[in-house]
Protein backbone atom coordinates (compact mmCIF):
# COMPACT_ATOMS: atom_id res chain seq x y z
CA UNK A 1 0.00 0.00 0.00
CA UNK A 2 3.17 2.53 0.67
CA UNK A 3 4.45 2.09 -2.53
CA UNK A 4 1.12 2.29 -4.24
CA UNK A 5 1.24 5.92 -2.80
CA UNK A 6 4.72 6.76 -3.67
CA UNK A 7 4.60 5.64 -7.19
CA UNK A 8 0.98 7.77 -7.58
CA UNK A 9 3.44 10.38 -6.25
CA UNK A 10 5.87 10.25 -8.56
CA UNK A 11 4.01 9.65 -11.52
CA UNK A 12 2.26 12.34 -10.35
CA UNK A 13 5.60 14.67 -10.25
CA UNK A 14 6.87 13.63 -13.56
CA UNK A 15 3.74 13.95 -15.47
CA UNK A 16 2.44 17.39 -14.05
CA UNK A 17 6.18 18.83 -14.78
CA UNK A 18 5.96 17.55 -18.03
CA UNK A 19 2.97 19.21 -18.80
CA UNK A 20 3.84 22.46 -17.38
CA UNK A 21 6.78 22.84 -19.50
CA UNK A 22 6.96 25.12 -22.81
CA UNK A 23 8.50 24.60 -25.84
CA UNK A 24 10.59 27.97 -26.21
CA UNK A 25 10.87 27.49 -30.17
CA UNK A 26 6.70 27.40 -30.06
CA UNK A 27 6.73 30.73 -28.51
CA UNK A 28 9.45 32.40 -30.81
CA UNK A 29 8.19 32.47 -34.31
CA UNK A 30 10.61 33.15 -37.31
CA UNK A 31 9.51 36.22 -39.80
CA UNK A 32 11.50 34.98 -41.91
CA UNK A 33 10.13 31.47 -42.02
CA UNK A 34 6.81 32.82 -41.52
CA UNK A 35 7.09 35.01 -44.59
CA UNK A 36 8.31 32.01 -46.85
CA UNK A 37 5.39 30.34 -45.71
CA UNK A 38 2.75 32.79 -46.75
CA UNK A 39 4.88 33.13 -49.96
CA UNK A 40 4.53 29.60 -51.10
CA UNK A 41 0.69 29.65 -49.80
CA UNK A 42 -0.05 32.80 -52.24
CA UNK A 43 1.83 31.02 -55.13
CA UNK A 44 0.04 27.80 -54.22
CA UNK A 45 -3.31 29.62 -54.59
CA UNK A 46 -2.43 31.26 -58.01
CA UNK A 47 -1.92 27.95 -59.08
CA UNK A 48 -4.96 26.83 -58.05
CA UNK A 49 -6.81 29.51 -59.77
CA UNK A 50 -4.66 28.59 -63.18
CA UNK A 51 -5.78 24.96 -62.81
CA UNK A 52 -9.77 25.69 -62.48
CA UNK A 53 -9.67 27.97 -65.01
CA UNK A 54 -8.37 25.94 -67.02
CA UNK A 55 -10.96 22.65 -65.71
CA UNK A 56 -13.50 24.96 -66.55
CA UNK A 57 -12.40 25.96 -70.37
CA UNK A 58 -11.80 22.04 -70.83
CA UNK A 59 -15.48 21.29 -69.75
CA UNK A 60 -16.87 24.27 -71.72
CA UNK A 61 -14.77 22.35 -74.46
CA UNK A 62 -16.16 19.26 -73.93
CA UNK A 63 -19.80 20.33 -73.75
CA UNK A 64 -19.64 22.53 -76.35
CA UNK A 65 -18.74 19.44 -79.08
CA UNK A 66 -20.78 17.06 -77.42
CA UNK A 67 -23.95 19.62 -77.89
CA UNK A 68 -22.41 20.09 -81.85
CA UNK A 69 -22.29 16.44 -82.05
CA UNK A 70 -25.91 15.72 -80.75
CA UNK A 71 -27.23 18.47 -83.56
């Protein structure tokens, strides 16, 4: 029963200190990093645009000589 109670204890110890801890990198954040970041997320997004625009001239394509086909 003692050392029921003393290993609670410490597990008690070692888990509430390493829960209380911080990561010091989490709290400092990088402009630099963070600017790349947003960089590659704007160029991502242009992309993105290029690639439904052109999804969207494929299917107006598509439907446009499947309707010349059914005439």
């Amino acid at each position: 029963m003692n050392l029921i109670i003393k290993l609670t204890a410490v597990l008690l110890v070692i888990l509430t200190t390493g829960c209380g801890e911080q990561d010091d990198q989490a709290k400092s954040s990088d402009p630099v990093v963070l600017k790349t970041q947003l960089e590659s997320l704007n160029k991502a997004k242009k992309v993105e645009g290029i690639l439904q625009d052109a999804a969207e001239q494929q299917r107006k394509t598509i439907d446009d000589s499947t309707a010349s086909e059914k005439q």
